[in-house]
Protein backbone atom coordinates (compact mmCIF):
# COMPACT_ATOMS: atom_id res chain seq x y z
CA UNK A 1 6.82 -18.32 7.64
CA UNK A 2 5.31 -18.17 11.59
CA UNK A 3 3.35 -14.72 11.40
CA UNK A 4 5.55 -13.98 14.84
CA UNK A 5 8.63 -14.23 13.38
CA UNK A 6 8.55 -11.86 10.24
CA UNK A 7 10.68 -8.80 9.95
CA UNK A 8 10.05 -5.60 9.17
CA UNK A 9 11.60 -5.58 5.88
CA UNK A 10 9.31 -8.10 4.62
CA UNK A 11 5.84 -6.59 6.19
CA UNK A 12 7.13 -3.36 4.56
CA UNK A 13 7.53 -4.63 1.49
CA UNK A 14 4.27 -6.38 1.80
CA UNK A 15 2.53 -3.34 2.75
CA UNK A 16 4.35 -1.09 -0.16
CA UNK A 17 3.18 -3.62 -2.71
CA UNK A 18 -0.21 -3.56 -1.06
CA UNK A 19 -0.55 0.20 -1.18
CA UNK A 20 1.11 0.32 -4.71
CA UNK A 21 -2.08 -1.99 -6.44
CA UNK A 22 -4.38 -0.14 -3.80
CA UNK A 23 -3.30 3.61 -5.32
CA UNK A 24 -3.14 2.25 -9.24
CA UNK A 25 -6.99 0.69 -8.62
CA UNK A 26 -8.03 4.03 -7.21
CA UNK A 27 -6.56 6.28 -9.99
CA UNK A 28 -8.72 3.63 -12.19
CA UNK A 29 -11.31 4.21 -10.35
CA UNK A 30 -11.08 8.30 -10.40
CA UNK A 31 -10.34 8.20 -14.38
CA UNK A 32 -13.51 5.90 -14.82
CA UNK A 33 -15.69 8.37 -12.59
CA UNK A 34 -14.39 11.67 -14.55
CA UNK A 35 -14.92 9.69 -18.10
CA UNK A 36 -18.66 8.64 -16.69
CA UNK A 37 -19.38 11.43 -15.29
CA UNK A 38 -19.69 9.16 -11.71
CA UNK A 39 -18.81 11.79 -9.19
CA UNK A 40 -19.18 9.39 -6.40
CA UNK A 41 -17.00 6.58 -8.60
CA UNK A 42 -14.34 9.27 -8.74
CA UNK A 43 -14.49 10.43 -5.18
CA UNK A 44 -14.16 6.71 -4.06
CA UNK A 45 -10.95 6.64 -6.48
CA UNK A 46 -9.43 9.62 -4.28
CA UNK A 47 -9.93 7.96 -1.44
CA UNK A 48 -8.36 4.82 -2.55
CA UNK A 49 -5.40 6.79 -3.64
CA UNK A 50 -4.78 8.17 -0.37
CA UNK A 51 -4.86 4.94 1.48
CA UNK A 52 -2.60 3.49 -0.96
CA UNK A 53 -0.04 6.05 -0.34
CA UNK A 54 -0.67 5.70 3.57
CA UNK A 55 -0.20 2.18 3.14
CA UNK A 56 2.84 2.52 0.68
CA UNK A 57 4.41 5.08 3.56
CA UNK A 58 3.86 2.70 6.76
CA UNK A 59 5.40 -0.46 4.63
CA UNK A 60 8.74 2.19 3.58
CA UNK A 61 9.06 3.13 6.93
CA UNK A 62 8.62 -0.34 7.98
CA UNK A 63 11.61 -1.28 5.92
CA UNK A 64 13.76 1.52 7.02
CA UNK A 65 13.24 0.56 10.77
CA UNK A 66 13.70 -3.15 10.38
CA UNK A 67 17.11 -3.52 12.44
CA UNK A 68 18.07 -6.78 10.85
CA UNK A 69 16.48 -6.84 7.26
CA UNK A 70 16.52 -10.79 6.30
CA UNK A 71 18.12 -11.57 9.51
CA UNK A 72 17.30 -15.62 8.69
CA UNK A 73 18.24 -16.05 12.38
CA UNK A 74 15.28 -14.35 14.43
């Protein structure tokens, strides 16, 4: 698909996906840190949460402003 023409609905899903493995890698990351003892490991987790639920936001919002979701005409 030509980067130009994609819709909303499928960069939002994209990006919801994206932020999805992005928030389940950081709460990995923030379990390993507490069981280790890494404080650093586990801060790194947090932060990887929080830009996976950023990301997961932008790609729902994405969706819901896509005017013509699968439009196969654009």
């Amino acid at each position: 698909m030509d980067e130009r023409n994609r819709d909303l609905a499928t960069e939002g899903m994209e990006n919801s996906a994206e932020g999805k493995a992005t928030n389940l890698k950081g709460k990995l990351k923030d379990a390993a840190g507490g069981l280790t003892g890494d404080s650093s490991l586990q801060a790194e987790g947090k932060l990887d949460q929080a830009k996976g639920k950023i990301q997961d936001t932008i790609g729902k919002v994405q969706r819901n402003l896509d005017p013509n979701p699968g439009d196969p005409n654009r």
